[in-house]
C-alpha atoms as a PDB file:
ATOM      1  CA  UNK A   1      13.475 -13.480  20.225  1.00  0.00           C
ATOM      2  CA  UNK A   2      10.038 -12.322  19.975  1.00  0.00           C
ATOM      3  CA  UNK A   3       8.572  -9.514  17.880  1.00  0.00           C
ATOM      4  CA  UNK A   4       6.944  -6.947  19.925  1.00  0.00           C
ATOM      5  CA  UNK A   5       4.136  -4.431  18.333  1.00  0.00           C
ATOM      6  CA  UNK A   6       3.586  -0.953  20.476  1.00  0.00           C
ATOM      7  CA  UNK A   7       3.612   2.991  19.668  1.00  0.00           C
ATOM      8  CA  UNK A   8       5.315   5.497  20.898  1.00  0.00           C
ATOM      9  CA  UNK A   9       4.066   9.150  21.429  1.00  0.00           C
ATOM     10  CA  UNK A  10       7.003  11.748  20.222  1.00  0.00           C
ATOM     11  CA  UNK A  11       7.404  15.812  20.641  1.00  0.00           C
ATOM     12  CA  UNK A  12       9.878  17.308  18.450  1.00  0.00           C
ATOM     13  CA  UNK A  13      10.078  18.247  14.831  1.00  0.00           C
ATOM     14  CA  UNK A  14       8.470  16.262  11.950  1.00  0.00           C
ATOM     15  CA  UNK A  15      10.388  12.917  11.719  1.00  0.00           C
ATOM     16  CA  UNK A  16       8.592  12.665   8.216  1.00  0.00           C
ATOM     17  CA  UNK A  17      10.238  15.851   7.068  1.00  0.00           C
ATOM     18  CA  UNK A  18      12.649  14.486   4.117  1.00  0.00           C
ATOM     19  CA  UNK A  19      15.771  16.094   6.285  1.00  0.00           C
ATOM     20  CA  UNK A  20      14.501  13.603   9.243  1.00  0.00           C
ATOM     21  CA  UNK A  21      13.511  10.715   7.181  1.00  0.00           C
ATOM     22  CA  UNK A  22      17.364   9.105   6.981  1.00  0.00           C
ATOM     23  CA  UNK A  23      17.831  10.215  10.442  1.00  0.00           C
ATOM     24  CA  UNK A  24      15.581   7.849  11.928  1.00  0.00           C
ATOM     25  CA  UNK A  25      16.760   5.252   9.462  1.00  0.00           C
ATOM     26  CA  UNK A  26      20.129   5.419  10.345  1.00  0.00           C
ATOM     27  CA  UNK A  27      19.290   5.974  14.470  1.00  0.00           C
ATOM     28  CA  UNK A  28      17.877   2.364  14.201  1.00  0.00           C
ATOM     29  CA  UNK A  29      14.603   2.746  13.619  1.00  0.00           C
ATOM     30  CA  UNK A  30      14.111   0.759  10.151  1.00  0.00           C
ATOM     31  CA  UNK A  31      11.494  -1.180  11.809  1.00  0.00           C
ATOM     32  CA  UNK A  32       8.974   1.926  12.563  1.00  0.00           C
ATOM     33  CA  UNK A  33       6.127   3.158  10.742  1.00  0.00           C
ATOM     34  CA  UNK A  34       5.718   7.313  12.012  1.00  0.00           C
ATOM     35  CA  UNK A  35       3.339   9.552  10.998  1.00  0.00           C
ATOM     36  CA  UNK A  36       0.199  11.361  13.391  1.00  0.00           C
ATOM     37  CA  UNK A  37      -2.889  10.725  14.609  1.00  0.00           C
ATOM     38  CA  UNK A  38      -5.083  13.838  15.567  1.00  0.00           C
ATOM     39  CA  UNK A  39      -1.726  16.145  15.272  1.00  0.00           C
ATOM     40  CA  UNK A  40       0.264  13.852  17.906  1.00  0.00           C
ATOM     41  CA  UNK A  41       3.099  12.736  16.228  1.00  0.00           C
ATOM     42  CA  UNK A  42       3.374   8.216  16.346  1.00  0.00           C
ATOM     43  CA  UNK A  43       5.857   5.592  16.037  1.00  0.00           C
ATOM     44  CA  UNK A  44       4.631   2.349  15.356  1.00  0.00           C
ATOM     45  CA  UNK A  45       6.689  -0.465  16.520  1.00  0.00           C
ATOM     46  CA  UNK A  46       7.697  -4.090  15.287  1.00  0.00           C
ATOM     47  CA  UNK A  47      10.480  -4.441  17.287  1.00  0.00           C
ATOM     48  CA  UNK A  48      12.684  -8.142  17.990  1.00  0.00           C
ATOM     49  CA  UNK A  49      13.750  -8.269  21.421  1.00  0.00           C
ATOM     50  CA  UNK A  50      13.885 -10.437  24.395  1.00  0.00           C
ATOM     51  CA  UNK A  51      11.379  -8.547  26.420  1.00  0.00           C
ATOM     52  CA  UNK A  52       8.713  -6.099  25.781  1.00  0.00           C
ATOM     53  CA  UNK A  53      10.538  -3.925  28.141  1.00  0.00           C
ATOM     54  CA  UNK A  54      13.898  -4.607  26.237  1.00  0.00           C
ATOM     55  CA  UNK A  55      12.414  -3.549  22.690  1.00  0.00           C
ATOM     56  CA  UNK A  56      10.685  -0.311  24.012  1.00  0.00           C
ATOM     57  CA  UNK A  57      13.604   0.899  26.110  1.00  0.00           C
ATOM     58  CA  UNK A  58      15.772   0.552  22.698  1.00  0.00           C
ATOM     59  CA  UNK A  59      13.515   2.142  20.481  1.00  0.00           C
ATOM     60  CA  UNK A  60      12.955   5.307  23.166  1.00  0.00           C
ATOM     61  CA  UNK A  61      17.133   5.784  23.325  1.00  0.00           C
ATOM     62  CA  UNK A  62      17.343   5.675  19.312  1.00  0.00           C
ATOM     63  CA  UNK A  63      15.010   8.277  18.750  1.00  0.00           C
ATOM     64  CA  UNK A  64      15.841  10.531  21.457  1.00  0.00           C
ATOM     65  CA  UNK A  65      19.286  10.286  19.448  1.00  0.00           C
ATOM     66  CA  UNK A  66      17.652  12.324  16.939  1.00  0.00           C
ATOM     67  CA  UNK A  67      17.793  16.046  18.042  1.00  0.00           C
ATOM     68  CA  UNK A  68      14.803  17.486  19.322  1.00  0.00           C
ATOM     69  CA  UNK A  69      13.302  14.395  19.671  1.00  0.00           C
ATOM     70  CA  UNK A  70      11.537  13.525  23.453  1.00  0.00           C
ATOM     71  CA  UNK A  71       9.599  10.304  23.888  1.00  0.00           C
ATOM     72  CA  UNK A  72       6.802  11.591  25.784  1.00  0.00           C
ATOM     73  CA  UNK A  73       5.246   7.470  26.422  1.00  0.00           C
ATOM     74  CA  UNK A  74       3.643   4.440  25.097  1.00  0.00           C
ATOM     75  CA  UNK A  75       0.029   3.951  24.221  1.00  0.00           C
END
């Protein structure tokens, strides 16, 4: 497997509020730094998959897990 590096652009609540923090832990997401960048709200990504299209697709379905919580795309 390869790791793959990329960032996701989220809408939703804060997933740095402490009552989020273990939710995106737990969705799968142990391997994603969050925080924002001119008041968008980030994910960065150092995902192991086969493909780059592989590790994106899994990261977008375990954060949309998290309630209120839209992928909006990639940058």
């Amino acid at each position: 497997m390869t790791t793959h590096t990329f960032t996701l652009i989220i809408d939703g609540p804060d997933l740095q509020a402490d009552e989020l923090v273990d939710e995106v832990f737990e969705a799968g997401c142990d391997d994603a730094l969050v925080g924002r960048v001119d008041g968008i709200q980030i994910a960065d990504f150092d995902r192991e998959a086969d493909t780059l299209q592989d590790a994106v697709l899994s990261a977008v379905a375990e954060l949309e897990s998290i309630g209120g919580i839209t992928v909006l795309g990639r940058s």
